[in-house]
Protein backbone atom coordinates (compact mmCIF):
# COMPACT_ATOMS: atom_id res chain seq x y z
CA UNK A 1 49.28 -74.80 -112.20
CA UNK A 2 47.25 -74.41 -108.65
CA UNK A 3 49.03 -73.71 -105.73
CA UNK A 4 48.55 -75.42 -102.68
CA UNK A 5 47.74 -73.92 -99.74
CA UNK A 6 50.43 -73.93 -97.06
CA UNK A 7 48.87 -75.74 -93.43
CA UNK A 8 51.90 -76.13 -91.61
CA UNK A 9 55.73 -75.30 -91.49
CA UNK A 10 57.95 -78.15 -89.89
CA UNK A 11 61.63 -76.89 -88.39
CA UNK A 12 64.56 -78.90 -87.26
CA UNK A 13 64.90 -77.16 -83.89
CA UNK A 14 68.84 -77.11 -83.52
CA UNK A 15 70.97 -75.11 -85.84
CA UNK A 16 67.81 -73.97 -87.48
CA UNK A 17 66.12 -72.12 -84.95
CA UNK A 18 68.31 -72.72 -81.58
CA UNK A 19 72.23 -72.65 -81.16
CA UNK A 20 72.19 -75.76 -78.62
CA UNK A 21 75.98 -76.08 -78.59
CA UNK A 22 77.26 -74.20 -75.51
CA UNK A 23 74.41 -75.57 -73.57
CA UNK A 24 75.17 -79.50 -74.73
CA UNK A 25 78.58 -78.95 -73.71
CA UNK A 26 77.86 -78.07 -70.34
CA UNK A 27 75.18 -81.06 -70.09
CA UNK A 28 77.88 -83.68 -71.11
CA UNK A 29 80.06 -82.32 -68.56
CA UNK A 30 77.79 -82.35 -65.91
CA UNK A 31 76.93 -85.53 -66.84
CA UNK A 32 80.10 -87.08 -67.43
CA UNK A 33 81.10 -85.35 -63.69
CA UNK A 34 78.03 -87.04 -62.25
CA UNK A 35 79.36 -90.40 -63.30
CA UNK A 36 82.42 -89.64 -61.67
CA UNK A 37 84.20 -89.50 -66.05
CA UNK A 38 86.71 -87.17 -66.73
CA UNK A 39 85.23 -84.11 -68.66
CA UNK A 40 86.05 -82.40 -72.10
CA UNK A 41 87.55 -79.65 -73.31
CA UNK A 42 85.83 -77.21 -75.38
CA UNK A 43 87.68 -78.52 -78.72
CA UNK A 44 87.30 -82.16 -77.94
CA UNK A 45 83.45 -81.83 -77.20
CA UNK A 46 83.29 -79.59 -80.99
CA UNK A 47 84.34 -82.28 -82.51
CA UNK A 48 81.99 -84.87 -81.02
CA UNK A 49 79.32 -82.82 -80.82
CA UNK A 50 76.21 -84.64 -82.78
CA UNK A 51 77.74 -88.20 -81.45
CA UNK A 52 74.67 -90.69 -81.44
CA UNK A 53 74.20 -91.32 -77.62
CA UNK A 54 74.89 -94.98 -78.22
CA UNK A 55 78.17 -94.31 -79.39
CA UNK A 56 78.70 -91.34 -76.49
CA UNK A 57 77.64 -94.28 -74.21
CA UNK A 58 80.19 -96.66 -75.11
CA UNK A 59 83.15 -94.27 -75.86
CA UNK A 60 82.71 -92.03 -72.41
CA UNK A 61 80.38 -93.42 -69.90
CA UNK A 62 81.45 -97.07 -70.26
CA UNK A 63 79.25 -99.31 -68.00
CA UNK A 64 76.11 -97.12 -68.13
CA UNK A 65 72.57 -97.49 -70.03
CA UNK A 66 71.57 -95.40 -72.45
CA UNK A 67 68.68 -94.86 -70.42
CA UNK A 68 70.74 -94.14 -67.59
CA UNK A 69 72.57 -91.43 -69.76
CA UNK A 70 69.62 -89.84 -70.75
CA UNK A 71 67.76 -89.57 -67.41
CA UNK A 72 71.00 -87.71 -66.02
CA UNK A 73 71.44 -85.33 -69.37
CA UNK A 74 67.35 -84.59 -68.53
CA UNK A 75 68.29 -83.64 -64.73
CA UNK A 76 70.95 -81.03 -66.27
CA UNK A 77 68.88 -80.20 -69.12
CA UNK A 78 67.29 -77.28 -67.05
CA UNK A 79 69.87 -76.17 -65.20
CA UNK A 80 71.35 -75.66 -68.72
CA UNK A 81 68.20 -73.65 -70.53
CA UNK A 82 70.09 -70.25 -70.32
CA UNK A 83 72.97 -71.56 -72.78
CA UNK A 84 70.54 -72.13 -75.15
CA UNK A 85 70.47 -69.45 -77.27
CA UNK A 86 67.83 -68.24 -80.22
CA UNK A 87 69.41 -67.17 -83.70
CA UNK A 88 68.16 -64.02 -84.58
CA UNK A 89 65.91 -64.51 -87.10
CA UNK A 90 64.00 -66.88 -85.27
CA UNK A 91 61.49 -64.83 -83.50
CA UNK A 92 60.57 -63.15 -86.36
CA UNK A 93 60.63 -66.26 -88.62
CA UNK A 94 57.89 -67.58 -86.25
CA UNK A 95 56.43 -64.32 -86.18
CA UNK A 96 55.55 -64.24 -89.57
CA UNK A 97 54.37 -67.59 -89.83
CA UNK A 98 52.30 -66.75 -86.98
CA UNK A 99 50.72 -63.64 -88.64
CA UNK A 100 50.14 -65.94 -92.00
CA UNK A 101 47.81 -68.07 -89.23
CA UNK A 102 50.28 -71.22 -90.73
């Protein structure tokens, strides 16, 4: 059997390569203050955490737009970068793919 050369790698970029938690609860937060909503705790926003925005929309921002949601979680996306954080086997995961020239 041939083997196939391998042209590209495709990641899923949270959980796989980023821990986006911490930084997702502070953007709900900030959003949620923005609208003048009542923020989470820690726990509560754990277990939501994944929640389709249309859902999030209708369950804690009741009144707004998806669109609306989004454009605010976009203003606090940057002021949330540093709670972001990089597992530690990414850089060298991309590192080696890198060196392959994949």
């Amino acid at each position: 059997m041939q083997r196939k050369e391998v042209k590209a790698v495709l990641f899923d970029l949270d959980g796989v390569l980023v821990d986006s938690i911490d930084a997702w609860f502070h953007i709900f937060n900030d959003t949620l203050k923005y609208f003048n909503k009542k923020t989470l705790s820690r726990d509560k926003f754990n277990k939501i955490f994944g929640m389709s925005i249309d859902i999030a929309a209708r369950k804690y921002f009741d009144g707004k737009t998806v669109k609306q949601i989004e454009h605010i979680y976009f203003n606090f996306f940057r002021k949330n970068m540093n709670h972001f954080k990089l597992f530690s086997h990414t850089i060298k995961v991309l590192q080696n793919i890198k060196k392959q020239k994949i």
